[in-house]
N, C-alpha and C. Protein backbone atom coordinates (compact mmCIF):
# COMPACT_ATOMS: atom_id res chain seq x y z
N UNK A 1 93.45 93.30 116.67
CA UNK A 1 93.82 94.60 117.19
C UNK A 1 94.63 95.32 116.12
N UNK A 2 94.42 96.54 116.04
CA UNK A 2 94.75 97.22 114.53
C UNK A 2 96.40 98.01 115.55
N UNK A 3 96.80 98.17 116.71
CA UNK A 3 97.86 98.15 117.15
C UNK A 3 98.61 97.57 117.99
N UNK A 4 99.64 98.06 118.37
CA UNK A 4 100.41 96.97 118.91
C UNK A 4 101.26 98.21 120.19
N UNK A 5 100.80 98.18 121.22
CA UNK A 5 101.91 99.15 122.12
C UNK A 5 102.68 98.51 122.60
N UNK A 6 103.93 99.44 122.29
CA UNK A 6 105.36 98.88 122.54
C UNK A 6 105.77 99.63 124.23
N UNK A 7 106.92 98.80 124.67
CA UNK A 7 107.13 99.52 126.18
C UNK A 7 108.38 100.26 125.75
N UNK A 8 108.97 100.41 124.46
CA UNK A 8 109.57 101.14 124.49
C UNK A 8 109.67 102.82 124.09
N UNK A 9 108.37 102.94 124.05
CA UNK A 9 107.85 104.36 123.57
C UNK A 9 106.71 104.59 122.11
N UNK A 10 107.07 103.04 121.78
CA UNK A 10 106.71 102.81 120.76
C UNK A 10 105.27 102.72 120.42
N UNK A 11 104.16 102.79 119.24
CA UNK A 11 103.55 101.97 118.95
C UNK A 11 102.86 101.56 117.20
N UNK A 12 102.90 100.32 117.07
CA UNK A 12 102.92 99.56 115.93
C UNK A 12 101.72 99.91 115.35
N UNK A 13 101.13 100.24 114.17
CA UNK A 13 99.95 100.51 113.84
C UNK A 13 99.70 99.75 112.58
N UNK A 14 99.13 98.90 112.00
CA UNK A 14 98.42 98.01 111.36
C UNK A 14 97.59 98.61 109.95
N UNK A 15 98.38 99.26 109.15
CA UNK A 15 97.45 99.95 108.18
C UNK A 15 96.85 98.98 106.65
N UNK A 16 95.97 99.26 106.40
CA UNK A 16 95.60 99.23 104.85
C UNK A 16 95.52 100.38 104.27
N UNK A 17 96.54 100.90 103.20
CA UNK A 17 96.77 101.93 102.79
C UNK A 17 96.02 101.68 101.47
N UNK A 18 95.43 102.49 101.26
CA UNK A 18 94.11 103.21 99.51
C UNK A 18 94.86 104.20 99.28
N UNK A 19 95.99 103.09 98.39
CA UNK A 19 96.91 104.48 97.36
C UNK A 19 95.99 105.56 96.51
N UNK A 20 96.19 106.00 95.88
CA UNK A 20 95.30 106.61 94.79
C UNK A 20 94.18 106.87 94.84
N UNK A 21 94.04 107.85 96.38
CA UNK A 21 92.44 108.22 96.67
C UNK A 21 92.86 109.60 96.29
N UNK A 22 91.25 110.52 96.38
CA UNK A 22 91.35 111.92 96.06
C UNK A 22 91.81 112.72 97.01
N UNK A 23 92.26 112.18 98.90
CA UNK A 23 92.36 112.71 99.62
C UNK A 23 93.32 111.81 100.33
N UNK A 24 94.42 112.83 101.61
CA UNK A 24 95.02 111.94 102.69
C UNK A 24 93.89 111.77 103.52
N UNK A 25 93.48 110.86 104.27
CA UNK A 25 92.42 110.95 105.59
C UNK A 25 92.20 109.08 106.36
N UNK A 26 91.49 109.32 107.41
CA UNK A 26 91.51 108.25 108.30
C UNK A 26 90.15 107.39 107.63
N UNK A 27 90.14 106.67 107.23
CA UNK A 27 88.63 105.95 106.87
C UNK A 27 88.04 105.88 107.87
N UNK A 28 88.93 104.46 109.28
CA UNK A 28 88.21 103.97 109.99
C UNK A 28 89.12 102.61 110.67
N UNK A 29 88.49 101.57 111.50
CA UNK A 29 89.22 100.16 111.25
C UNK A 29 88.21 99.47 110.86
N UNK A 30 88.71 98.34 109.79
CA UNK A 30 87.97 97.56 109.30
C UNK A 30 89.32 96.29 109.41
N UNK A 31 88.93 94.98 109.76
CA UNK A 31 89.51 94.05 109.39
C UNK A 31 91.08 94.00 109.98
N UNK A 32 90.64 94.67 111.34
CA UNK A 32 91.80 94.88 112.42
C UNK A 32 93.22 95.43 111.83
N UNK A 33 92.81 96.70 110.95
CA UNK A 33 93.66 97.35 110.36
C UNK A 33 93.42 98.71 110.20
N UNK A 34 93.92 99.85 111.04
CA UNK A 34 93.66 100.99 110.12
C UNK A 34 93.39 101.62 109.08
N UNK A 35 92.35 101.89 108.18
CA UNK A 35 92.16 102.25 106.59
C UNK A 35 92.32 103.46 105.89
N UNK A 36 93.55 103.74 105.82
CA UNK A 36 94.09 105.32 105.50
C UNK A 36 94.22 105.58 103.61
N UNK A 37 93.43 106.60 103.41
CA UNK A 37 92.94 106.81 102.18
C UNK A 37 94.94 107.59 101.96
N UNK A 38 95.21 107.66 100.85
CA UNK A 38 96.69 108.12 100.43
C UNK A 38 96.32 108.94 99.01
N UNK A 39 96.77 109.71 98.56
CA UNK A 39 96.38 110.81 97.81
C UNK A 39 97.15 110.37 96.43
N UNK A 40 98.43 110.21 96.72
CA UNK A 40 99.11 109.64 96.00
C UNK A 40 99.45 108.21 94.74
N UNK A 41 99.82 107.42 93.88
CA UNK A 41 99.89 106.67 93.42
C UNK A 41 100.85 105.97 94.12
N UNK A 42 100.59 104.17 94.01
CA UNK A 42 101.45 103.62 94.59
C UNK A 42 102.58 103.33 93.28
N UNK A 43 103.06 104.43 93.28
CA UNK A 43 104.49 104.12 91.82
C UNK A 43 105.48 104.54 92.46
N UNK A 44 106.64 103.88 92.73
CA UNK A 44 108.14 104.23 93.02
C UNK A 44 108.49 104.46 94.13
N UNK A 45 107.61 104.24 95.35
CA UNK A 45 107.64 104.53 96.76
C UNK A 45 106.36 105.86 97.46
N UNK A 46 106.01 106.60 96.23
CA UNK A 46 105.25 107.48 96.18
C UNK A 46 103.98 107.73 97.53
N UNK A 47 103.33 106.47 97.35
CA UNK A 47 102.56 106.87 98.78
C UNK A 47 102.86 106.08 99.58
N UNK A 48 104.06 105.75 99.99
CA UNK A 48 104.75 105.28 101.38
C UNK A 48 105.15 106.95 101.21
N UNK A 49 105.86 107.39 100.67
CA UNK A 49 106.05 108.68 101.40
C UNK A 49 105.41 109.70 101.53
N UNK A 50 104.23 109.81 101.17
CA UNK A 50 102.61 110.57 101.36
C UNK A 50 102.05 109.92 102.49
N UNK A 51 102.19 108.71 102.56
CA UNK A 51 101.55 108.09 104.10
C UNK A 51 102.29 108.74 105.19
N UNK A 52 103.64 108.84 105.01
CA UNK A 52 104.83 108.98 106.17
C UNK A 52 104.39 110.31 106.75
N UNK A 53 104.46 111.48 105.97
CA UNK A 53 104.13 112.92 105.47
C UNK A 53 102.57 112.83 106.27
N UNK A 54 101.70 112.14 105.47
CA UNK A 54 100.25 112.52 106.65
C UNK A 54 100.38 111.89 107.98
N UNK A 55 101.28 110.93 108.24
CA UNK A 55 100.90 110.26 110.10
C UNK A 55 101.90 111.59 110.17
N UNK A 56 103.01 111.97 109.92
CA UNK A 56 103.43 112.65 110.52
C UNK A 56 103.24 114.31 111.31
N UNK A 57 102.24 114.63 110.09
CA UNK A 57 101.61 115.75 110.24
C UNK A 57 100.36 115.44 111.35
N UNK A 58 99.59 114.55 111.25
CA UNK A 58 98.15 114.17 111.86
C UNK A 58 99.26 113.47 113.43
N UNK A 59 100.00 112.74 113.88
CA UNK A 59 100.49 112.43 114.81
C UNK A 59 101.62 113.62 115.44
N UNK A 60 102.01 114.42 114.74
CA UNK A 60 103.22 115.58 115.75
C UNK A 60 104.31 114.86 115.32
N UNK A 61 104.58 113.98 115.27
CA UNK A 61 105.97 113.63 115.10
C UNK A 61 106.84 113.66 114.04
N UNK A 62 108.02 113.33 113.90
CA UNK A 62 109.23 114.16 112.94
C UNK A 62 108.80 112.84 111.78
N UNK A 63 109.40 112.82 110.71
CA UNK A 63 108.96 111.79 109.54
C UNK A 63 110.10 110.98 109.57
N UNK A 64 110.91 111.69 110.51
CA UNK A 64 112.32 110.30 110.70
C UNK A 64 112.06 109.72 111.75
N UNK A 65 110.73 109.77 112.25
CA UNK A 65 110.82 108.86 113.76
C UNK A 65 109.49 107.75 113.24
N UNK A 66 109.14 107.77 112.09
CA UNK A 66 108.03 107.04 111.36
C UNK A 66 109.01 105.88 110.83
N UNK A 67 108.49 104.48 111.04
CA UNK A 67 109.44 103.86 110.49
C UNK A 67 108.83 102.11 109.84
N UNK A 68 108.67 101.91 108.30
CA UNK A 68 108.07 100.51 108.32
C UNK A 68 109.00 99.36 108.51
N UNK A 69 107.81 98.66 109.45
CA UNK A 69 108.26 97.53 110.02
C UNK A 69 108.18 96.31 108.81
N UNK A 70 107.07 96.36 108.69
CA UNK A 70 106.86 95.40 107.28
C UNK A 70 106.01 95.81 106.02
N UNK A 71 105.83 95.55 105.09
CA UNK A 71 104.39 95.79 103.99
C UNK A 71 105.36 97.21 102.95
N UNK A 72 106.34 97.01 102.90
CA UNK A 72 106.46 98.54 102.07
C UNK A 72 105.80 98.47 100.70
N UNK A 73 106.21 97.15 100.51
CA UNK A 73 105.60 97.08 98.76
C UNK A 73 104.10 96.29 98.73
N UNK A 74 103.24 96.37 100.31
CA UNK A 74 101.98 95.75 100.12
C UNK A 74 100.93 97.20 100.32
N UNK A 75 99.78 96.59 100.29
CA UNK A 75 98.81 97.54 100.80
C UNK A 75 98.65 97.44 102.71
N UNK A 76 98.67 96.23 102.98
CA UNK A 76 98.99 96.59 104.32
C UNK A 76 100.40 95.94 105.04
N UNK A 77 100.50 97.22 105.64
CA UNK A 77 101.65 97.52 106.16
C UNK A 77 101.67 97.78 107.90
N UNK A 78 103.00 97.65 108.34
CA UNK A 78 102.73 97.56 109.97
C UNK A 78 104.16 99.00 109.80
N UNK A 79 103.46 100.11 110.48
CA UNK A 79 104.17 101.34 110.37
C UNK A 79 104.57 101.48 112.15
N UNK A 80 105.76 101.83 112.40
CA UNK A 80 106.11 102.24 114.04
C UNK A 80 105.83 103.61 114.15
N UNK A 81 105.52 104.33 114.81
CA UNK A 81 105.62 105.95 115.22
C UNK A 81 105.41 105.87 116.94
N UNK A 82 106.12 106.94 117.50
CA UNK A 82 106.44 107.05 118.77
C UNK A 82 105.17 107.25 119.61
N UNK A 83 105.21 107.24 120.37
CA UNK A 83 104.36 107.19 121.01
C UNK A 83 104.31 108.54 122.03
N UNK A 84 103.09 109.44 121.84
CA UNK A 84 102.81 110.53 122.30
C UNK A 84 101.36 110.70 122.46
N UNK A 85 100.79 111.92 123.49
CA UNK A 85 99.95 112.26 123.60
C UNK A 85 98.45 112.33 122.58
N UNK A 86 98.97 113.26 121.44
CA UNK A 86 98.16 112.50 119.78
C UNK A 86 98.16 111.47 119.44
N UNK A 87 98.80 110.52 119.52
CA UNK A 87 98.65 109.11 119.12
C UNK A 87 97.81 108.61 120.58
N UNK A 88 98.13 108.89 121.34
CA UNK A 88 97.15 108.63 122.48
C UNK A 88 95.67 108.89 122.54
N UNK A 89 95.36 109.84 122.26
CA UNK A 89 94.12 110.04 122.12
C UNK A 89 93.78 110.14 120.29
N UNK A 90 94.86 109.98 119.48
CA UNK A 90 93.55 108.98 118.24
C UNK A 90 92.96 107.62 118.57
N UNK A 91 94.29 106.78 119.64
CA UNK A 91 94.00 105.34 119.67
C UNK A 91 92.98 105.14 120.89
N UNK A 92 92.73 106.04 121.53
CA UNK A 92 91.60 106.07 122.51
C UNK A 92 89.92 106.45 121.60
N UNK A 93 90.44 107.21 120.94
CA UNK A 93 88.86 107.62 119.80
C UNK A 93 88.25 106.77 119.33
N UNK A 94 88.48 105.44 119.20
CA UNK A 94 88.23 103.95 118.01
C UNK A 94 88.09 103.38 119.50
């Protein structure tokens, strides 16, 4: 399962982040992980904070309520964001 719903408002999302694509965007799930293309290079924190910046924009929510749980310095990573209506119906779309 590429998430994890929390009862506290929460929910856990399971990414493989593709630093250094030509675009931010959703690939797909493959390999019970979300596959989010990142625009950015992975140098110096760079597309952890281009990842943060697109869930935040594509989910509604503030970029301080985005928060990694684990993976900062991997390709996959387990990211928290709150749990709302948009995140509701991306995780209903898959």
């Amino acid at each position: 399962m590429w998430y994890d719903m929390k009862k506290e408002g929460y929910v856990d999302l399971y990414i493989t982040a593709r630093p250094n694509s030509g675009r931010n965007g959703f690939a797909g799930v493959f390999d019970d992980a979300l596959k989010v293309y990142v625009k950015a290079p992975a140098v110096e924190g760079a597309a952890n904070k281009e990842l943060v910046k697109f869930l935040s924009k594509s989910f509604k929510v503030p970029k301080s309520d985005i928060e990694f749980i684990s993976g900062e310095t991997s390709k996959r990573k387990r990211v928290r964001v709150p749990l709302n209506e948009k995140v509701k119906e991306f995780i209903n779309g898959f």
